[in-house]
PDB file of N, CA and C in Angstrom:
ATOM      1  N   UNK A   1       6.786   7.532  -5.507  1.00  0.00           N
ATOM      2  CA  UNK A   1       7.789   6.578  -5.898  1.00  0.00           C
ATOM      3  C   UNK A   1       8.697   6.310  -4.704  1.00  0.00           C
ATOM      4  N   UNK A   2       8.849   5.149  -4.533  1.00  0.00           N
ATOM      5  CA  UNK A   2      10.178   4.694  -3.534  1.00  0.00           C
ATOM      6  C   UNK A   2      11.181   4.737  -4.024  1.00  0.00           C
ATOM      7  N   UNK A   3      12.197   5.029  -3.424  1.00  0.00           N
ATOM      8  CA  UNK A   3      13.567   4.613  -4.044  1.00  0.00           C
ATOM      9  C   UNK A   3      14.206   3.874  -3.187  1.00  0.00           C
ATOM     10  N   UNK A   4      15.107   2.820  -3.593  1.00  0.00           N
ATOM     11  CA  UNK A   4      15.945   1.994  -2.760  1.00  0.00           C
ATOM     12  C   UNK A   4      17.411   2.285  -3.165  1.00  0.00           C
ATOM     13  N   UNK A   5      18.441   2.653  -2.528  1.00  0.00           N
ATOM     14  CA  UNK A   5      19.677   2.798  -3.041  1.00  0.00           C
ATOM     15  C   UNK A   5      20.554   1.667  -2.528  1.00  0.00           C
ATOM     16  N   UNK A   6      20.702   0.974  -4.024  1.00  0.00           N
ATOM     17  CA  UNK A   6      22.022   0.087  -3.779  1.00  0.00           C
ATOM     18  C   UNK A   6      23.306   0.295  -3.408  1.00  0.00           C
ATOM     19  N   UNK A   7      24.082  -0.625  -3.578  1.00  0.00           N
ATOM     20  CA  UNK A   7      25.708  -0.164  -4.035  1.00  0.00           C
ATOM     21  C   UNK A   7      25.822  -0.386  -5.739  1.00  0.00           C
ATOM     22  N   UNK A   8      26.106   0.945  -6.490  1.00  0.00           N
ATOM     23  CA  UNK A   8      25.979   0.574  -7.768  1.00  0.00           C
ATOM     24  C   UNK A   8      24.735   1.009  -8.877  1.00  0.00           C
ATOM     25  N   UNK A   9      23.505   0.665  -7.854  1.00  0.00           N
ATOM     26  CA  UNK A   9      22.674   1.222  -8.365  1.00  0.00           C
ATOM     27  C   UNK A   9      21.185   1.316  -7.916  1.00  0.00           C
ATOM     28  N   UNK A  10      20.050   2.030  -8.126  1.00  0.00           N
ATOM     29  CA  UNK A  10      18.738   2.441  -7.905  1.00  0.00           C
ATOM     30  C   UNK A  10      17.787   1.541  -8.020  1.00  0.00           C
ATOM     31  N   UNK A  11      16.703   0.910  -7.339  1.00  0.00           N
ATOM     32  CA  UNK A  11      15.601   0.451  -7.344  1.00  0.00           C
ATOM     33  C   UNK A  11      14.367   1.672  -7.017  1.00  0.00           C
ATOM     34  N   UNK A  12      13.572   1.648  -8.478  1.00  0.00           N
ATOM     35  CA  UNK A  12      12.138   2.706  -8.038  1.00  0.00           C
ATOM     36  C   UNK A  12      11.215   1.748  -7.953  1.00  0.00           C
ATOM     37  N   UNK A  13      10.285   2.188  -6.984  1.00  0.00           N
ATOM     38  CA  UNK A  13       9.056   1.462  -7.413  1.00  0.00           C
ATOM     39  C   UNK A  13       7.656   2.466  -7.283  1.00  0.00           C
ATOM     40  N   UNK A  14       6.796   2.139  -8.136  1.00  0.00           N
ATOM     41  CA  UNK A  14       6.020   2.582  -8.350  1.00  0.00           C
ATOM     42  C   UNK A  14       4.922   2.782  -6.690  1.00  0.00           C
ATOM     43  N   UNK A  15       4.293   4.130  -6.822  1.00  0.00           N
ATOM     44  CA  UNK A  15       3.651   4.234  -5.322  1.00  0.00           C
ATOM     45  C   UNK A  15       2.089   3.293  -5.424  1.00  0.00           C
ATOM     46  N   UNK A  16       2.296   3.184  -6.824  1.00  0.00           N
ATOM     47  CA  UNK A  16       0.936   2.315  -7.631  1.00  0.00           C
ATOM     48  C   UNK A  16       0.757   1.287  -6.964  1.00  0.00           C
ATOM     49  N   UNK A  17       2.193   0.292  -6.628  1.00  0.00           N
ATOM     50  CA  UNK A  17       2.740  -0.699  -6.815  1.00  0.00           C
ATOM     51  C   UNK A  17       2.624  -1.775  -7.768  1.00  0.00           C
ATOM     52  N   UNK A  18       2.465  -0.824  -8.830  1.00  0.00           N
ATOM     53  CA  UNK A  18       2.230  -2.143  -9.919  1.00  0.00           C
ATOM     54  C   UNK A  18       3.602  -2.228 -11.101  1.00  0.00           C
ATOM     55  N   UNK A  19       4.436  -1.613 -10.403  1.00  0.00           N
ATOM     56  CA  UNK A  19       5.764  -1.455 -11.469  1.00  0.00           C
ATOM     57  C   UNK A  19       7.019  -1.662 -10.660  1.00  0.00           C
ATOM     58  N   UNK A  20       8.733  -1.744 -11.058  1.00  0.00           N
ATOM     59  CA  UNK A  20       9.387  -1.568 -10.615  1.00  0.00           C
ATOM     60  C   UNK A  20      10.644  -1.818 -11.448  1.00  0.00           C
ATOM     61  N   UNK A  21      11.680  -0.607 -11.253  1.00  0.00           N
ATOM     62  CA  UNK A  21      12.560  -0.183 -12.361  1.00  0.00           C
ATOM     63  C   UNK A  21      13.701  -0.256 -11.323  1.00  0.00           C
ATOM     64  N   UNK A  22      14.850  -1.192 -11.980  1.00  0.00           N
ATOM     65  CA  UNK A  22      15.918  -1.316 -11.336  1.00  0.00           C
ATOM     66  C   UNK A  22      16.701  -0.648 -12.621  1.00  0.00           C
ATOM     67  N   UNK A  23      18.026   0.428 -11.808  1.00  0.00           N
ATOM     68  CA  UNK A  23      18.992   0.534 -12.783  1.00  0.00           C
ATOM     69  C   UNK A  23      20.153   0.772 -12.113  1.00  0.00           C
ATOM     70  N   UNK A  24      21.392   0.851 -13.100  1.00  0.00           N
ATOM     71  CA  UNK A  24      22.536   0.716 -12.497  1.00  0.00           C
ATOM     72  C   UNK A  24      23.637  -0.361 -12.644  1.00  0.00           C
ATOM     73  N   UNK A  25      24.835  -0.006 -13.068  1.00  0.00           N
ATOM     74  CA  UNK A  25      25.701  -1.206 -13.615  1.00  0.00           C
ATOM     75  C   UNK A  25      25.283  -1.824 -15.029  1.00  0.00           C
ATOM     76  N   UNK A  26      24.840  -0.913 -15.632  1.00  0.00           N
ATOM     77  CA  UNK A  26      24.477  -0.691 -17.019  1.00  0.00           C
ATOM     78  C   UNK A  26      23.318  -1.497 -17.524  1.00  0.00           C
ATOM     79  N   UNK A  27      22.552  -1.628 -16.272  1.00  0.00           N
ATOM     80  CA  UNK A  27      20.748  -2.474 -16.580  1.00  0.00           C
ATOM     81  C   UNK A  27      19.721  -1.370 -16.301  1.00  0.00           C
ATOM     82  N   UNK A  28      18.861  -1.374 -16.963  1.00  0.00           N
ATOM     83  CA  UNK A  28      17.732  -0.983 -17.472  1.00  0.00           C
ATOM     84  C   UNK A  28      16.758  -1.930 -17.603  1.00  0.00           C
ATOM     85  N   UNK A  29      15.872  -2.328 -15.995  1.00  0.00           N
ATOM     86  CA  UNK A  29      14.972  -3.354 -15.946  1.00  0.00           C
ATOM     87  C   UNK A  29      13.811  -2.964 -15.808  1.00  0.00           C
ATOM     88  N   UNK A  30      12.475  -2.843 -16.057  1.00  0.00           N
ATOM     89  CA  UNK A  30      11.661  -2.929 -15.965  1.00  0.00           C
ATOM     90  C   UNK A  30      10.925  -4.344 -15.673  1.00  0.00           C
ATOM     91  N   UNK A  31      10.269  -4.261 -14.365  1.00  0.00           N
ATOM     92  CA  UNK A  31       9.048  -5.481 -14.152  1.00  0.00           C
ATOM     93  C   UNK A  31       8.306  -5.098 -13.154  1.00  0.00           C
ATOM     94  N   UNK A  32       7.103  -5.558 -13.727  1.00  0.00           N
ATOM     95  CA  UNK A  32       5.639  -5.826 -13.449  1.00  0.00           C
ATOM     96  C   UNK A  32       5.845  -6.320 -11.789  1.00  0.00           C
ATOM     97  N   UNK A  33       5.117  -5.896 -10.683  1.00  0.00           N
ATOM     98  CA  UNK A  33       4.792  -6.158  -9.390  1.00  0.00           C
ATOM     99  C   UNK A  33       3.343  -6.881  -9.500  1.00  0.00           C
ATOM    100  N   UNK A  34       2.818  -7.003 -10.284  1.00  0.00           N
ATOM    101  CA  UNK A  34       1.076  -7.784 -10.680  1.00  0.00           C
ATOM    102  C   UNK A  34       1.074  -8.317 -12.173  1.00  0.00           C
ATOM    103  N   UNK A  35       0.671  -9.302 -12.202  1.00  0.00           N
ATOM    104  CA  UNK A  35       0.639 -10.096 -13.388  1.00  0.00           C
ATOM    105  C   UNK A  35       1.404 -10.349 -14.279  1.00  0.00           C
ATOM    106  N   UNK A  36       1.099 -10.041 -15.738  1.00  0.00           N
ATOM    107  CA  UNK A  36       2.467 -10.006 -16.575  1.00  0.00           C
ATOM    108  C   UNK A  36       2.494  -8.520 -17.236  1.00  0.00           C
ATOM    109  N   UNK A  37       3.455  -8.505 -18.278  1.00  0.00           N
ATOM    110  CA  UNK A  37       3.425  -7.422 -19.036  1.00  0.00           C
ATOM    111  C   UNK A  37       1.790  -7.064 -19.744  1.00  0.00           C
ATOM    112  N   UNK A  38       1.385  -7.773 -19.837  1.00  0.00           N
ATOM    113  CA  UNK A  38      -0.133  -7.326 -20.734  1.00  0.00           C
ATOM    114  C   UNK A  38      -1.222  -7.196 -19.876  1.00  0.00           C
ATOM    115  N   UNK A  39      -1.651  -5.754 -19.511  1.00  0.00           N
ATOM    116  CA  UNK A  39      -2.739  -5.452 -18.771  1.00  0.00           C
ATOM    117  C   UNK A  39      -4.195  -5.139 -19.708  1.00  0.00           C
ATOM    118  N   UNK A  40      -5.187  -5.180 -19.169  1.00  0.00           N
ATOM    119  CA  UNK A  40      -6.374  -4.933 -19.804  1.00  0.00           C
ATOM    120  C   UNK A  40      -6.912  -3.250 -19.521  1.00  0.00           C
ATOM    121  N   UNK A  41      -5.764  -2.718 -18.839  1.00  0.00           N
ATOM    122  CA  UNK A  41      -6.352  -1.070 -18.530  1.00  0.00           C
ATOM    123  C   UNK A  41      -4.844  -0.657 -18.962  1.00  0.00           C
ATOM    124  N   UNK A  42      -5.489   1.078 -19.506  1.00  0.00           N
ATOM    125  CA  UNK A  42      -4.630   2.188 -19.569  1.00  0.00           C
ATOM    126  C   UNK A  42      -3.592   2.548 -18.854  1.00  0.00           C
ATOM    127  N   UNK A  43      -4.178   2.385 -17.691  1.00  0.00           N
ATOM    128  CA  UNK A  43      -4.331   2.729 -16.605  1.00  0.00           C
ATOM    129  C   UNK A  43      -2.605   2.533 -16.139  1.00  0.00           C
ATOM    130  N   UNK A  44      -2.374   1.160 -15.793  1.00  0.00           N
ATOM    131  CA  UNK A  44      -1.604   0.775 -15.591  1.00  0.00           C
ATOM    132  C   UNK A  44      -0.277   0.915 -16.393  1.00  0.00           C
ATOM    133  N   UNK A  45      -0.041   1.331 -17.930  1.00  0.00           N
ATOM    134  CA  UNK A  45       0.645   1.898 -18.727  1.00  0.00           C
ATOM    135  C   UNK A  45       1.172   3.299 -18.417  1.00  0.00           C
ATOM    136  N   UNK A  46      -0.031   3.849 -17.799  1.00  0.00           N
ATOM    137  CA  UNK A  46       0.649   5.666 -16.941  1.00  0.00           C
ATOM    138  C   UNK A  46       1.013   5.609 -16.232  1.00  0.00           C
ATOM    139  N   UNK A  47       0.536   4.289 -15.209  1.00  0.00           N
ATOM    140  CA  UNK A  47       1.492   4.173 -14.030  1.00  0.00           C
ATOM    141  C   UNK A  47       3.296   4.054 -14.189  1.00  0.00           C
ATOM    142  N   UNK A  48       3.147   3.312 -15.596  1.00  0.00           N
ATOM    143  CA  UNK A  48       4.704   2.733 -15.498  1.00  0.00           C
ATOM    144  C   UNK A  48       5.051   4.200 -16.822  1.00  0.00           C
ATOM    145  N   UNK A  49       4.677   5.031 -17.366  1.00  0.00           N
ATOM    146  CA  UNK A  49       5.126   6.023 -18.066  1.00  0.00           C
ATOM    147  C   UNK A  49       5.489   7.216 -16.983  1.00  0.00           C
ATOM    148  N   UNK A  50       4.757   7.140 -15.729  1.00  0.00           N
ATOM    149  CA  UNK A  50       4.866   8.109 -14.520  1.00  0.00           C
ATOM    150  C   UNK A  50       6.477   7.823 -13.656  1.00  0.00           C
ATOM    151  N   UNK A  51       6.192   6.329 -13.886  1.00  0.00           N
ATOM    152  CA  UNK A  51       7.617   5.703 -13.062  1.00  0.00           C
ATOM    153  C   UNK A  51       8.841   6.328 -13.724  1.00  0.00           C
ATOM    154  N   UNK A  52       8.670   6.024 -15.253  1.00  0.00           N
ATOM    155  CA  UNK A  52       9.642   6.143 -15.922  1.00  0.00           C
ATOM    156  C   UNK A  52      10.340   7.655 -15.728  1.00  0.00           C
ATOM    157  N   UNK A  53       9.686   8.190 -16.018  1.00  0.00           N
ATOM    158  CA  UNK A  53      10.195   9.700 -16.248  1.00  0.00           C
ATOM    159  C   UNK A  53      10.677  10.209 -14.812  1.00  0.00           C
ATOM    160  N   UNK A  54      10.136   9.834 -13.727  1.00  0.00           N
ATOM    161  CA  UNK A  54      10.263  10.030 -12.091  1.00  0.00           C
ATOM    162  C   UNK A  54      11.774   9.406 -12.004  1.00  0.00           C
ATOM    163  N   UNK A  55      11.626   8.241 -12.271  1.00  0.00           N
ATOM    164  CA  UNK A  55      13.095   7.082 -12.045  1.00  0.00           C
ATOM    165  C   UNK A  55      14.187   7.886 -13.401  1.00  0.00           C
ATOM    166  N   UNK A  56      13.800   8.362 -14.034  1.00  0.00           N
ATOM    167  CA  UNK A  56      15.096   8.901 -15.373  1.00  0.00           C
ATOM    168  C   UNK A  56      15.708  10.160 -14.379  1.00  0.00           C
ATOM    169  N   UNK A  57      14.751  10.945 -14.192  1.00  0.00           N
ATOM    170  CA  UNK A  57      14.862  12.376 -13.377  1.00  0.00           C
ATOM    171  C   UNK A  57      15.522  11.969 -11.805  1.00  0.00           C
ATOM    172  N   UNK A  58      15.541  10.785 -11.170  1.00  0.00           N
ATOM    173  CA  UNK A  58      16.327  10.524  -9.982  1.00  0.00           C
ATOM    174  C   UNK A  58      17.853  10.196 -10.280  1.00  0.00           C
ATOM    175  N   UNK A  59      17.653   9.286 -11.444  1.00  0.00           N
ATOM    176  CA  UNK A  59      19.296   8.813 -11.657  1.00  0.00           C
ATOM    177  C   UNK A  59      19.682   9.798 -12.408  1.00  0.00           C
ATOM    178  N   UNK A  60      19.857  10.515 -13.182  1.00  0.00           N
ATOM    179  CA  UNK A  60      20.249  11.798 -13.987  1.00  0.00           C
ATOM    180  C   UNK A  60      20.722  12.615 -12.990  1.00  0.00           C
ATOM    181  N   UNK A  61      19.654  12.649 -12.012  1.00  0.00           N
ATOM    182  CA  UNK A  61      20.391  13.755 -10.830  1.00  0.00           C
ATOM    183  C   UNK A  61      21.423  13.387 -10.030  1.00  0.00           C
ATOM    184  N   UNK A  62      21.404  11.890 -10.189  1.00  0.00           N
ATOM    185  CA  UNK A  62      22.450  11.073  -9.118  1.00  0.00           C
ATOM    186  C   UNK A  62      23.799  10.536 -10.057  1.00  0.00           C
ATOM    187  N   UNK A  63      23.908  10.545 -11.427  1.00  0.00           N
ATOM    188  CA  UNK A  63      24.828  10.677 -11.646  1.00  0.00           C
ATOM    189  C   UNK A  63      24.765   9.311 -13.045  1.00  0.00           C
ATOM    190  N   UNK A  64      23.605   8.955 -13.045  1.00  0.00           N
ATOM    191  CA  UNK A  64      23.616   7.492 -13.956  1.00  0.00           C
ATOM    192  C   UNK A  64      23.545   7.991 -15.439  1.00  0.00           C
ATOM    193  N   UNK A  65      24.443   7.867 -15.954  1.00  0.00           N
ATOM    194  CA  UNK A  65      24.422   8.384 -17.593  1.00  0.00           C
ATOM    195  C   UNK A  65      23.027   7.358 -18.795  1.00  0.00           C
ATOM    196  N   UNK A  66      21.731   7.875 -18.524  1.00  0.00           N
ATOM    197  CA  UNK A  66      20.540   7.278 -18.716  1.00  0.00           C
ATOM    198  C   UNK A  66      20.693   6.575 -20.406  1.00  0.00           C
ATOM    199  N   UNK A  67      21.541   7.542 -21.125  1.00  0.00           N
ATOM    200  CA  UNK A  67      21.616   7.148 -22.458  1.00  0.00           C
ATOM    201  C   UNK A  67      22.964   6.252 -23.033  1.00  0.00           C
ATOM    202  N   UNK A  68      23.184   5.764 -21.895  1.00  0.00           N
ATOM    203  CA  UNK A  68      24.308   4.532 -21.963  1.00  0.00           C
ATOM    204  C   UNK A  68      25.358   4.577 -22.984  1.00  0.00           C
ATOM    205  N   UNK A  69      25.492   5.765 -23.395  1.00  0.00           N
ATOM    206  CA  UNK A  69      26.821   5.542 -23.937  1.00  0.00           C
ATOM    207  C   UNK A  69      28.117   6.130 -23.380  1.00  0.00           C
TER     208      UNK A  69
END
């Protein structure tokens, strides 16, 4: 996973490169780097379930309160 550090907040992207999760300043984005949301493989669903949990476990450690309240 890459990480990009803003001012404010985190860009991950997937080492897949088929994902990419911006958060920070109270967004929670997910988007697709290839096609649209609807893939024809698994495959690509673990990629972005791998992101997820990688990108929760970076900002948690950095200070982003993940469950927004």
């Amino acid at each position: 996973m890459q990480v990009i550090v803003l001012p404010g907040s985190f860009v991950y992207i997937a080492d897949t490169g088929d994902w990419r999760i911006i958060v920070g300043g109270g967004l929670f984005e997910i988007q697709p780097q290839v096609g649209g949301l609807a893939y024809s493989s698994g495959v690509n669903l673990d990629n972005l379930a791998a992101l997820v949990v990688a990108a929760k476990a970076h900002a948690t450690a950095n200070g982003v309160n993940w469950s927004g309240n």
